[in-house]
N, C-alpha and C. Protein backbone atom coordinates (compact mmCIF):
# COMPACT_ATOMS: atom_id res chain seq x y z
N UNK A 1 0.85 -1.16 0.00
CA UNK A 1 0.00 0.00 0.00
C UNK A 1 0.90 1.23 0.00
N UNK A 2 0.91 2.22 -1.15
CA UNK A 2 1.71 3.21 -1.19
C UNK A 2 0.69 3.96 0.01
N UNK A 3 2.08 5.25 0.37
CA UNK A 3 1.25 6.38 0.84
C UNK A 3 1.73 7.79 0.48
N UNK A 4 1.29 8.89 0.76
CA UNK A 4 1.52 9.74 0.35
C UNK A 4 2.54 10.64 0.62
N UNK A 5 3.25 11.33 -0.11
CA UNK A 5 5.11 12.42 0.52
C UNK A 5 3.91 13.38 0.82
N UNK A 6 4.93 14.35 1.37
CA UNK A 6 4.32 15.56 2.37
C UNK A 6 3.92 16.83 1.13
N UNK A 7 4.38 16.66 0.29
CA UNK A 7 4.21 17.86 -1.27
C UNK A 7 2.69 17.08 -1.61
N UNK A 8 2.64 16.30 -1.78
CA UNK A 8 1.16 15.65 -2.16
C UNK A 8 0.29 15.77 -1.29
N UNK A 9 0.16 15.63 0.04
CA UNK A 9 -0.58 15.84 1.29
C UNK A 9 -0.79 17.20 1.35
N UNK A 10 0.16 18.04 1.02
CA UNK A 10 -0.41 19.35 1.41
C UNK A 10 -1.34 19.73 0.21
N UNK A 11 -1.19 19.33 -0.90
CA UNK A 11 -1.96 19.78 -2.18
C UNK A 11 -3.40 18.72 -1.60
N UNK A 12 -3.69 17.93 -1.55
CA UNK A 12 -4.73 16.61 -0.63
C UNK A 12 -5.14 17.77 0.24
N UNK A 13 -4.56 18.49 1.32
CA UNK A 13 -5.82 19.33 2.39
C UNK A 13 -6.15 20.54 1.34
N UNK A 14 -4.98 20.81 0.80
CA UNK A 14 -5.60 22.30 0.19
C UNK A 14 -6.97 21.77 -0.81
N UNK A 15 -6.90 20.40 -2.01
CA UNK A 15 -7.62 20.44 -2.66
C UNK A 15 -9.33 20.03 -1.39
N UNK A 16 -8.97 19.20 -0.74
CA UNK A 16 -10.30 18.91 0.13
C UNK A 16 -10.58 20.31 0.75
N UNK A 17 -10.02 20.84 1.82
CA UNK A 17 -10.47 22.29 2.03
C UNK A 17 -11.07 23.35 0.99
N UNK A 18 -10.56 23.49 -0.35
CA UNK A 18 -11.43 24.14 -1.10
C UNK A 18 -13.10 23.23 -1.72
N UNK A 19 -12.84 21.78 -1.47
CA UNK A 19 -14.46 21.45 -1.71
C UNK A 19 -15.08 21.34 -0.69
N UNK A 20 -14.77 21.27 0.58
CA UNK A 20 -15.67 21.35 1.74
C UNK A 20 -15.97 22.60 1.79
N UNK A 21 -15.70 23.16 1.43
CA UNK A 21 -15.76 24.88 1.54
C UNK A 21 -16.79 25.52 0.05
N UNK A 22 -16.87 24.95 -0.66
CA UNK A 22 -17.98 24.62 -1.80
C UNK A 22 -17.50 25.46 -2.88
N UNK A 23 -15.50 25.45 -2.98
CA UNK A 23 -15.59 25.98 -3.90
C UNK A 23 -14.94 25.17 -4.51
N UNK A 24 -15.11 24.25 -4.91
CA UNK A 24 -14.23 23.25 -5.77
C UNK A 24 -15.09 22.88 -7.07
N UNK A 25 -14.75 22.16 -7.53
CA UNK A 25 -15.38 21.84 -9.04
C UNK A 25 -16.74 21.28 -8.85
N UNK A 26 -18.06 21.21 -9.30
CA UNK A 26 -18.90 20.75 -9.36
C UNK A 26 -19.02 19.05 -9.08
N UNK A 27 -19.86 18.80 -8.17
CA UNK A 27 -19.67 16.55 -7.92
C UNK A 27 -18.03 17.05 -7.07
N UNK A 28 -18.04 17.83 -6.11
CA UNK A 28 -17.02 17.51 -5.33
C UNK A 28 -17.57 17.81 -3.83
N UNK A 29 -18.73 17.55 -3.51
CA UNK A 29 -19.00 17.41 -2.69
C UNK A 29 -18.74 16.66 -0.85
N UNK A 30 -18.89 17.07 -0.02
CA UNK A 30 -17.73 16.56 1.26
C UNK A 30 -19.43 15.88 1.87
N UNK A 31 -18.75 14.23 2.36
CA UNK A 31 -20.22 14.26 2.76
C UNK A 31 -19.54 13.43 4.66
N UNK A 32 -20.53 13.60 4.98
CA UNK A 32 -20.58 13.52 6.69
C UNK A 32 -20.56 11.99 6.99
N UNK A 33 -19.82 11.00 6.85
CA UNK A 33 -20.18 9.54 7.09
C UNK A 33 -20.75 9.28 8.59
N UNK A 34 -20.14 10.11 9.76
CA UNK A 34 -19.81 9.71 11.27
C UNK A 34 -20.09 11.08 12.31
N UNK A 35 -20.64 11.27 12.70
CA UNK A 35 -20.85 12.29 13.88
C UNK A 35 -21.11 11.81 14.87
N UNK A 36 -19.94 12.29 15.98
CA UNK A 36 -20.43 12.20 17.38
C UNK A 36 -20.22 13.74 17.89
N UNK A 37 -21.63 14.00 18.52
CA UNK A 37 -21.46 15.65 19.02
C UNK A 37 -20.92 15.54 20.62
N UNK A 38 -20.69 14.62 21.15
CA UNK A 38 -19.88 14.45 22.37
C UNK A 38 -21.05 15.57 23.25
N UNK A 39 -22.25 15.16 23.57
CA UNK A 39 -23.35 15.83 24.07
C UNK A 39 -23.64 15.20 25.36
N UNK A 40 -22.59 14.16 25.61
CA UNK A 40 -22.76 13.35 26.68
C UNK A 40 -21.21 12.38 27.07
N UNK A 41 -21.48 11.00 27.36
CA UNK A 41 -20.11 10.39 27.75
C UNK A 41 -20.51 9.27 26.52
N UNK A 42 -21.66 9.04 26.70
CA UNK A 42 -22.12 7.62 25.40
C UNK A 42 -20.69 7.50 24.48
N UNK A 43 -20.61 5.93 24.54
CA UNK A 43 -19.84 5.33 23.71
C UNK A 43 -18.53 5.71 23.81
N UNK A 44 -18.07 7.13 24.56
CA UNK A 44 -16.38 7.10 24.47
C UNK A 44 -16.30 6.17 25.87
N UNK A 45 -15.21 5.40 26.08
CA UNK A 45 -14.88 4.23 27.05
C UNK A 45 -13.27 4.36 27.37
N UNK A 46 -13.07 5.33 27.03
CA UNK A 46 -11.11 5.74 27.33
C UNK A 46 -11.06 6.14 28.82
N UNK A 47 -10.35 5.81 29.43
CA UNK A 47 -9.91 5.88 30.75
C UNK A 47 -9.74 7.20 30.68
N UNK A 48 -9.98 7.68 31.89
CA UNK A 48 -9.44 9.59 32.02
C UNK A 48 -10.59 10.18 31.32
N UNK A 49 -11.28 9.78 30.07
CA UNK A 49 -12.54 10.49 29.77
C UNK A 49 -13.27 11.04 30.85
N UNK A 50 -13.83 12.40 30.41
CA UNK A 50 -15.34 12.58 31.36
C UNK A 50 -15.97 13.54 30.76
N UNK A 51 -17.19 13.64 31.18
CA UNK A 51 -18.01 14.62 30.51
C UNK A 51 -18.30 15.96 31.10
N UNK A 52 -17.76 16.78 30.19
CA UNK A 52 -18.20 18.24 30.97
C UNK A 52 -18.81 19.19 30.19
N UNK A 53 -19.76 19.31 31.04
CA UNK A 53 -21.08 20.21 30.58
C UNK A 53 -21.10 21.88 30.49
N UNK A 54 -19.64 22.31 31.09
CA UNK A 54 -19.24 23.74 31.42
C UNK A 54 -18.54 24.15 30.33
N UNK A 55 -17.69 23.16 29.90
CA UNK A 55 -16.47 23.65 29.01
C UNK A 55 -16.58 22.79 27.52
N UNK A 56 -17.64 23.96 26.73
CA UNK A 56 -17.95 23.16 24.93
C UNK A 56 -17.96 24.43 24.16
N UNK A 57 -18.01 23.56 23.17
CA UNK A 57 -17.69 24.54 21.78
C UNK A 57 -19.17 24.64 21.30
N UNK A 58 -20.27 23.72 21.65
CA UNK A 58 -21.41 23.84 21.16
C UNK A 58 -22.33 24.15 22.31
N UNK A 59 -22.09 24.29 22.93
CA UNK A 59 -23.05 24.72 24.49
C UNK A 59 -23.85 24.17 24.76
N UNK A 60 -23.34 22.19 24.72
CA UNK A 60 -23.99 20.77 24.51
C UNK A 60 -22.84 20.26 25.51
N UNK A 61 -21.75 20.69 26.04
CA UNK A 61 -20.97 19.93 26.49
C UNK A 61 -19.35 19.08 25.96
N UNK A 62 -18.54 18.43 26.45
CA UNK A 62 -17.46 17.98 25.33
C UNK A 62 -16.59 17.02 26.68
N UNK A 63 -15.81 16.76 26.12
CA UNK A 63 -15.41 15.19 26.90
C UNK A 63 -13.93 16.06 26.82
N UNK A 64 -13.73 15.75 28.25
CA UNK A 64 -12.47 15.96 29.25
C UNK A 64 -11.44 15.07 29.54
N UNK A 65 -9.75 15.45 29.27
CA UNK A 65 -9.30 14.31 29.25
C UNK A 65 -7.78 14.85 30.26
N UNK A 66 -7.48 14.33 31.10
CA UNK A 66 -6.45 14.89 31.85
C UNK A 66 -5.18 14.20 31.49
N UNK A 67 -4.14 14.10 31.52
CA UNK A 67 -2.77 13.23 31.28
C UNK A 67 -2.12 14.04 32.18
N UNK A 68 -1.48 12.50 33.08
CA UNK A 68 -0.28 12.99 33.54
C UNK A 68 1.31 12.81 32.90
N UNK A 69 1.13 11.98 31.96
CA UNK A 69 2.24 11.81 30.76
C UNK A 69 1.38 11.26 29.61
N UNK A 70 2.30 11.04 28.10
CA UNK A 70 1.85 10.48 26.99
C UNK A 70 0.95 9.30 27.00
N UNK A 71 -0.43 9.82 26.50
CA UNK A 71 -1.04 9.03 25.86
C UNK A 71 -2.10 9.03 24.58
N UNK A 72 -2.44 8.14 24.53
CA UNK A 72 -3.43 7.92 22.91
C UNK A 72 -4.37 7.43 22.98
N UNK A 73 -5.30 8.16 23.65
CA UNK A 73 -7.14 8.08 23.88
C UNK A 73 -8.33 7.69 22.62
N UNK A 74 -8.28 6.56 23.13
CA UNK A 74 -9.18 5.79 21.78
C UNK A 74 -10.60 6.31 22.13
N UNK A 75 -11.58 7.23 21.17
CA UNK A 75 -12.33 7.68 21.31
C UNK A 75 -13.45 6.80 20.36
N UNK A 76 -13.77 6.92 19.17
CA UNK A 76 -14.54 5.82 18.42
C UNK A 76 -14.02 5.02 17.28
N UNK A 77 -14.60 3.81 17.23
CA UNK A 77 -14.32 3.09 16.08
C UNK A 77 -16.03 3.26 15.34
N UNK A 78 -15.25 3.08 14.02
CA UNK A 78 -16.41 3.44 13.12
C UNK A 78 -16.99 1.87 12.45
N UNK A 79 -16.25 0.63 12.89
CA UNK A 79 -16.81 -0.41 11.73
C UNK A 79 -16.32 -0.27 10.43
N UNK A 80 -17.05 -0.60 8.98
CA UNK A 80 -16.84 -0.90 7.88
C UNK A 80 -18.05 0.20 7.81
N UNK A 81 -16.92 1.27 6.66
CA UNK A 81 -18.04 2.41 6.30
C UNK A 81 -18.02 1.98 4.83
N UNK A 82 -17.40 1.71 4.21
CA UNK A 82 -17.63 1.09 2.49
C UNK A 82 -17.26 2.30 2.04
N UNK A 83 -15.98 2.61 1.74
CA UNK A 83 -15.53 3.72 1.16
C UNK A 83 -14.19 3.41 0.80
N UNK A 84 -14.03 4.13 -0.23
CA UNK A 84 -12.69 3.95 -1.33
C UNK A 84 -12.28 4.62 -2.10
N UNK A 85 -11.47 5.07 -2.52
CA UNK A 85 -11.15 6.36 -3.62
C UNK A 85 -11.66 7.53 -3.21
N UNK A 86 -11.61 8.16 -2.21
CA UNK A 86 -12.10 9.18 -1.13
C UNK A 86 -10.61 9.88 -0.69
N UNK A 87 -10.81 10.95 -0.24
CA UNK A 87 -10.02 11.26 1.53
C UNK A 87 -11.26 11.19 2.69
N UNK A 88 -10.70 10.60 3.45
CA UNK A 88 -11.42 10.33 4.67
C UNK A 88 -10.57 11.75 6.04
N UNK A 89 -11.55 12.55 6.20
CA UNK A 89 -10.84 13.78 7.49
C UNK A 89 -11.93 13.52 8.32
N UNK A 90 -10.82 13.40 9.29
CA UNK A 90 -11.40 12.94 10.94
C UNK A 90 -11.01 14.83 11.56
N UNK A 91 -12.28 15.33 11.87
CA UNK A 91 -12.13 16.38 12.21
C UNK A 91 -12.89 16.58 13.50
N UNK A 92 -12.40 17.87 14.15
CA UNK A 92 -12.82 17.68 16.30
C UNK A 92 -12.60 19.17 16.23
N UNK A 93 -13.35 19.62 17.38
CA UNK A 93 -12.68 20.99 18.13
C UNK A 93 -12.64 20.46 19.08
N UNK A 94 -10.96 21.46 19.24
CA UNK A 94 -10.05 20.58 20.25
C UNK A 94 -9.49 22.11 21.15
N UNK A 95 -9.37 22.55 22.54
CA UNK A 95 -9.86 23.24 23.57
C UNK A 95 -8.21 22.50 24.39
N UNK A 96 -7.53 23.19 24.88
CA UNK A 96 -6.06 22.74 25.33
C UNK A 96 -5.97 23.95 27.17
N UNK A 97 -5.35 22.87 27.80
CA UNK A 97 -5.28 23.60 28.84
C UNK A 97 -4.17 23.26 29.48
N UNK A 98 -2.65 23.95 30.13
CA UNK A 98 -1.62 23.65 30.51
C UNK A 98 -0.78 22.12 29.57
N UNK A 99 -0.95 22.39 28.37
CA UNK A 99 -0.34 21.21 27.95
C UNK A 99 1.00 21.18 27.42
N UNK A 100 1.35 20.19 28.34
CA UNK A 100 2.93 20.50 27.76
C UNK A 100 3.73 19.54 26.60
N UNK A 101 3.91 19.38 25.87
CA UNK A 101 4.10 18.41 24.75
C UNK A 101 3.27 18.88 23.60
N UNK A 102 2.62 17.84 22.84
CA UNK A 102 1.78 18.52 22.00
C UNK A 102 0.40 17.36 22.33
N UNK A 103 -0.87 18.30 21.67
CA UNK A 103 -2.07 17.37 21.26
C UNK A 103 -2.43 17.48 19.97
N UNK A 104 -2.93 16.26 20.07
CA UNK A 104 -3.64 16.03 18.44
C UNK A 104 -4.52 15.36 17.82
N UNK A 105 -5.09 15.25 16.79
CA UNK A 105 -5.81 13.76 16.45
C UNK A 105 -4.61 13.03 15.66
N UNK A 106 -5.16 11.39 16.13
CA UNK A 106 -5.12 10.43 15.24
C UNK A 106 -5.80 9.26 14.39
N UNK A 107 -5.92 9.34 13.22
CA UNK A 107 -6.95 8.47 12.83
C UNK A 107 -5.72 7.09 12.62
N UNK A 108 -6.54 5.82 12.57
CA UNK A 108 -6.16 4.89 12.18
C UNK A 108 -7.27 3.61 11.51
N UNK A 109 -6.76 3.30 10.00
CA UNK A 109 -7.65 2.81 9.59
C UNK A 109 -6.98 1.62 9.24
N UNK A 110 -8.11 0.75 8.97
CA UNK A 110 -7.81 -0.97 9.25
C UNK A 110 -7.69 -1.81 7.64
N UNK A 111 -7.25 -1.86 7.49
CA UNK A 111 -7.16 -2.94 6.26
C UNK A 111 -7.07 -4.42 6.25
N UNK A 112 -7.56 -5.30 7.12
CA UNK A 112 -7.43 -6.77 7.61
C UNK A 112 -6.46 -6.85 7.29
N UNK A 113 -5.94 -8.13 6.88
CA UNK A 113 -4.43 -8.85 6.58
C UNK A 113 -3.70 -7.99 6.12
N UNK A 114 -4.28 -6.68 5.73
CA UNK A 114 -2.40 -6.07 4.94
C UNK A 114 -2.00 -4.46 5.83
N UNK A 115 -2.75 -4.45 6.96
CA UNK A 115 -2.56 -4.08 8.04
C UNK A 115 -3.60 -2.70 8.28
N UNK A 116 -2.82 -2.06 9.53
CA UNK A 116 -2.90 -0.62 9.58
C UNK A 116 -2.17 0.40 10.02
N UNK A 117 -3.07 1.63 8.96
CA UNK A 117 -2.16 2.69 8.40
C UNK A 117 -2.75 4.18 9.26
N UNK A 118 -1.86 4.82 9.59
CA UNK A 118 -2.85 5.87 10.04
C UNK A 118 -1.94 7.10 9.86
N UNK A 119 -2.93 8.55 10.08
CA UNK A 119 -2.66 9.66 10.04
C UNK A 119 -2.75 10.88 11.33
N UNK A 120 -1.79 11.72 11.15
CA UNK A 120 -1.57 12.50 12.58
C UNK A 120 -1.90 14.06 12.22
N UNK A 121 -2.17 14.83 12.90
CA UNK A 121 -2.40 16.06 12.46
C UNK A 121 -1.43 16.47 13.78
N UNK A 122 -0.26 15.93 13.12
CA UNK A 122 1.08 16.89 13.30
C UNK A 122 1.23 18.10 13.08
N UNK A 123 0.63 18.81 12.09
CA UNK A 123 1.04 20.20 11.33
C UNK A 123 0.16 21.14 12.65
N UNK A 124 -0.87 20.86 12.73
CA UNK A 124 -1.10 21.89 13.52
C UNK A 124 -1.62 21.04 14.98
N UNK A 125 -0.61 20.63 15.67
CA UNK A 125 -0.45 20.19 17.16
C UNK A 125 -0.82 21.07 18.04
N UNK A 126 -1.56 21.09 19.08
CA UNK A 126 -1.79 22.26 19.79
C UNK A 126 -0.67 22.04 21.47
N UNK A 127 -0.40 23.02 22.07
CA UNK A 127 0.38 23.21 22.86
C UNK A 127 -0.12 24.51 24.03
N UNK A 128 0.44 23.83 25.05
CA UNK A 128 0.13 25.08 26.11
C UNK A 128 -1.59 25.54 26.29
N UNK A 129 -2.02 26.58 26.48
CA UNK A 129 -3.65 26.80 26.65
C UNK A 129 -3.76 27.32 25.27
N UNK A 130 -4.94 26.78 25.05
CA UNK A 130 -5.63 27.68 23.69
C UNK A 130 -7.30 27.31 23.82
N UNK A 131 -8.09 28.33 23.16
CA UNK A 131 -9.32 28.36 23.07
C UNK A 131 -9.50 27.11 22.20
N UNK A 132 -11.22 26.76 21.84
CA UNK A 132 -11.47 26.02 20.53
C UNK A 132 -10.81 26.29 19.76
N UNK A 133 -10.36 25.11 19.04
CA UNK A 133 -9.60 25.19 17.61
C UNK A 133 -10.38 24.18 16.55
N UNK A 134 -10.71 24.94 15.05
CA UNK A 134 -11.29 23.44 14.77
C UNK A 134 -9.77 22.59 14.04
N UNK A 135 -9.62 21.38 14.56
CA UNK A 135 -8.91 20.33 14.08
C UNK A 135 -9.07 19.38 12.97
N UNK A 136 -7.74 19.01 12.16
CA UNK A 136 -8.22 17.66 11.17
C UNK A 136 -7.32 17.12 10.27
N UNK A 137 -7.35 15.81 10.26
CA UNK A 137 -6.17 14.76 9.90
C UNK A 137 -7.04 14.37 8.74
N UNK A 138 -6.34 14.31 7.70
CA UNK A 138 -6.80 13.87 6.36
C UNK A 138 -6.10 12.39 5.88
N UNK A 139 -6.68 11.27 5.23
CA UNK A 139 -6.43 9.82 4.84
C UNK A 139 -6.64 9.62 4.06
N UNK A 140 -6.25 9.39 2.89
CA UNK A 140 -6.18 9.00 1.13
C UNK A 140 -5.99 7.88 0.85
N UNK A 141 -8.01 7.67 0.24
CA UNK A 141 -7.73 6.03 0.15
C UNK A 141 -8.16 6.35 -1.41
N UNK A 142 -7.64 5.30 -2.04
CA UNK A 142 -7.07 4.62 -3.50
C UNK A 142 -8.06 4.21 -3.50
N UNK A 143 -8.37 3.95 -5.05
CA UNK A 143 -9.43 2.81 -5.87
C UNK A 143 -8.91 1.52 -5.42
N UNK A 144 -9.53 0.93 -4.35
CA UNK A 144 -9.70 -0.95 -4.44
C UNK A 144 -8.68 -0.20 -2.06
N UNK A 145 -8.85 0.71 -2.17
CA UNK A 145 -8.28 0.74 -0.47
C UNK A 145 -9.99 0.91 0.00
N UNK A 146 -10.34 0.44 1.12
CA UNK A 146 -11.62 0.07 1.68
C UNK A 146 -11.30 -0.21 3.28
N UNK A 147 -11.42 0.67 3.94
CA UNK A 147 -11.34 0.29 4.98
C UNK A 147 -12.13 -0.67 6.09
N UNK A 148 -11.52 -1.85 6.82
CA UNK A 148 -13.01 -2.26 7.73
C UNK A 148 -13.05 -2.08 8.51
N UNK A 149 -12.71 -0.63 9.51
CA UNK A 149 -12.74 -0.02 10.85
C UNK A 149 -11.61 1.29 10.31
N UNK A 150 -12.24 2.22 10.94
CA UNK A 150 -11.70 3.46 11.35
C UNK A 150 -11.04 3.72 12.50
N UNK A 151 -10.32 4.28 13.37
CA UNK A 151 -10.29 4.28 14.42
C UNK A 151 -9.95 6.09 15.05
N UNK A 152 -10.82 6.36 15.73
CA UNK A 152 -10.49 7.78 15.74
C UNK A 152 -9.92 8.01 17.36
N UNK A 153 -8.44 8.87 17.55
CA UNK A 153 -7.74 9.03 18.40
C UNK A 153 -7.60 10.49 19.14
N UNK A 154 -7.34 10.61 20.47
CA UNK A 154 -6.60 11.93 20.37
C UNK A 154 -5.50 11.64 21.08
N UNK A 155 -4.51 12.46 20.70
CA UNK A 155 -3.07 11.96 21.61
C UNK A 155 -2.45 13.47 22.27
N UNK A 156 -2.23 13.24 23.28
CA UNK A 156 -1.36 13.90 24.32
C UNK A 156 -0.39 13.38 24.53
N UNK A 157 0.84 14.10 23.91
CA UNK A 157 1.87 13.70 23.82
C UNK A 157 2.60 14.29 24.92
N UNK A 158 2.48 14.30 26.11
CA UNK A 158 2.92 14.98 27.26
C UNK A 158 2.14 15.14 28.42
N UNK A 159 1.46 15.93 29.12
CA UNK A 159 0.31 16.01 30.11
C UNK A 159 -0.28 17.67 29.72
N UNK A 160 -1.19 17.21 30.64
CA UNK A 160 -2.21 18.50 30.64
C UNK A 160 -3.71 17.75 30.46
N UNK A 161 -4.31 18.98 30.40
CA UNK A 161 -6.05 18.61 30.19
C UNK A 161 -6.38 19.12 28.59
N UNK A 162 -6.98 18.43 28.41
CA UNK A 162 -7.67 18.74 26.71
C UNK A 162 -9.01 18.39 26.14
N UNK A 163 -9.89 19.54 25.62
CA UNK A 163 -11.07 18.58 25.78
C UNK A 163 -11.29 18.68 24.50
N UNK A 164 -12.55 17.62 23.61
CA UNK A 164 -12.30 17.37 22.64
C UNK A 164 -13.89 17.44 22.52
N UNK A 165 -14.73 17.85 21.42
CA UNK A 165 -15.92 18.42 20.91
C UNK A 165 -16.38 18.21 19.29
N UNK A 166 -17.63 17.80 19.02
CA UNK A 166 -18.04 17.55 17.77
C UNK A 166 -17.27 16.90 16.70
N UNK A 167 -17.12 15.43 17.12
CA UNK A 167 -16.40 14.88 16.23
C UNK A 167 -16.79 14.77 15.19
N UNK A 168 -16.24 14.57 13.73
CA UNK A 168 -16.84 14.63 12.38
C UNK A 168 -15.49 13.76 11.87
N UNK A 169 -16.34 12.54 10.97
CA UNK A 169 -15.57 11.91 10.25
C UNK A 169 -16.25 12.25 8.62
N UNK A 170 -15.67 13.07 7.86
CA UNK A 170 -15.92 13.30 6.63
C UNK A 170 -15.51 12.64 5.15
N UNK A 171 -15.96 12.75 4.19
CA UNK A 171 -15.36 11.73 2.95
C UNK A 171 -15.50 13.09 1.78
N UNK A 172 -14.44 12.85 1.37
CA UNK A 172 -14.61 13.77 0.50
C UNK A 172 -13.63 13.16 -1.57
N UNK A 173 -13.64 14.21 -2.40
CA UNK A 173 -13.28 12.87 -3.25
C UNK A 173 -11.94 13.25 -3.55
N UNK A 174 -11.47 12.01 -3.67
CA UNK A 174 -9.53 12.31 -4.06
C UNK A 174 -9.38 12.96 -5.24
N UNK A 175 -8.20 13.89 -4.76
CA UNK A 175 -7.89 15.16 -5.93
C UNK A 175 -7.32 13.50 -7.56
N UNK A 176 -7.48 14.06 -8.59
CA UNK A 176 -7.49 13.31 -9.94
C UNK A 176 -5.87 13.03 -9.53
N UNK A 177 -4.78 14.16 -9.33
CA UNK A 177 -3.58 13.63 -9.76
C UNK A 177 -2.95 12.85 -8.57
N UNK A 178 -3.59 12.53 -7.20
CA UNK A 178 -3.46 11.76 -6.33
C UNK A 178 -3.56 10.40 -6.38
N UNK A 179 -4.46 10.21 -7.65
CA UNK A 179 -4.95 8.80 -7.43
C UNK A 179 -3.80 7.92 -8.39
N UNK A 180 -2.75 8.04 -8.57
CA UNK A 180 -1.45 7.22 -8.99
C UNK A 180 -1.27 5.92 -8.23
């Protein structure tokens, strides 16, 4: 399974950011596979999770996560969404408080026997306190790549508190000269 250099990835967010944004070519539409509005605790099961009703981006609430060193908070798995020849962006507002290291998302998606591959939204890591930010890790799957589980992450790569709000797993369609 090839993957993508960092000159191609950045042209991959720029081309998806201009069609989620509705200015891209006509049939380039971004569609919503997965929403969790984190309006409660339902279904996240990560240790250190909790739900707080004070501190959201939607004034619904958002899930609280403390670290006292590095870790990688498994928040949802998605199953078999039947998708292929897509980018798949796992996107969150993400809310940082005394953090020292960095935070981030991570997606990781499953390919049975020929493994799994995943993506970090390294580029824009958040650090130290910051308000809502909206966040998002982009995944470029190929004609005949099909994932059968998603796995959506956030990682604290250090400690602090971080809370994490309106998750969105989006599909959107792979730029033409990507699909090599």
């Amino acid at each position: 399974m090839k993957r993508v250099s960092g000159i191609k990835m950045l042209a991959l967010v720029a081309a998806f950011a201009t069609s989620a944004a509705g200015c891209g070519p006509r049939g380039s539409e971004t569609v919503e596979l997965r929403r969790y509005p984190l309006d409660g605790i339902e279904g996240v099961t990560a240790p250190g999770a909790t739900f707080d009703s004070a501190v959201t981006s939607d004034g619904k609430g958002s899930v609280r996560i403390t670290a006292e060193g590095p870790v990688s908070v498994p928040l949802f798995e998605t199953g078999d969404i039947d998708v292929e020849d897509a980018v798949l962006v796992y996107q969150a507002m993400v809310r940082t408080e005394g953090v020292e290291g960095k935070a981030y998302l991570e997606m990781w998606s499953s390919f049975g026997a020929k493994g799994e591959y995943f993506s970090r939204g390294l580029d824009t890591a958040m650090t130290g306190s910051a308000g809502w930010t909206a966040q998002s890790t982009p995944f470029l799957l190929r004609p005949g790549e099909n994932p059968d589980n998603v796995k959506l992450n956030l990682v604290i790569d250090g400690k602090g508190t971080v809370w994490i709000d309106d998750i969105r797993l989006l599909k959107g369609r792979a730029p033409k000269a990507l699909k090599t």
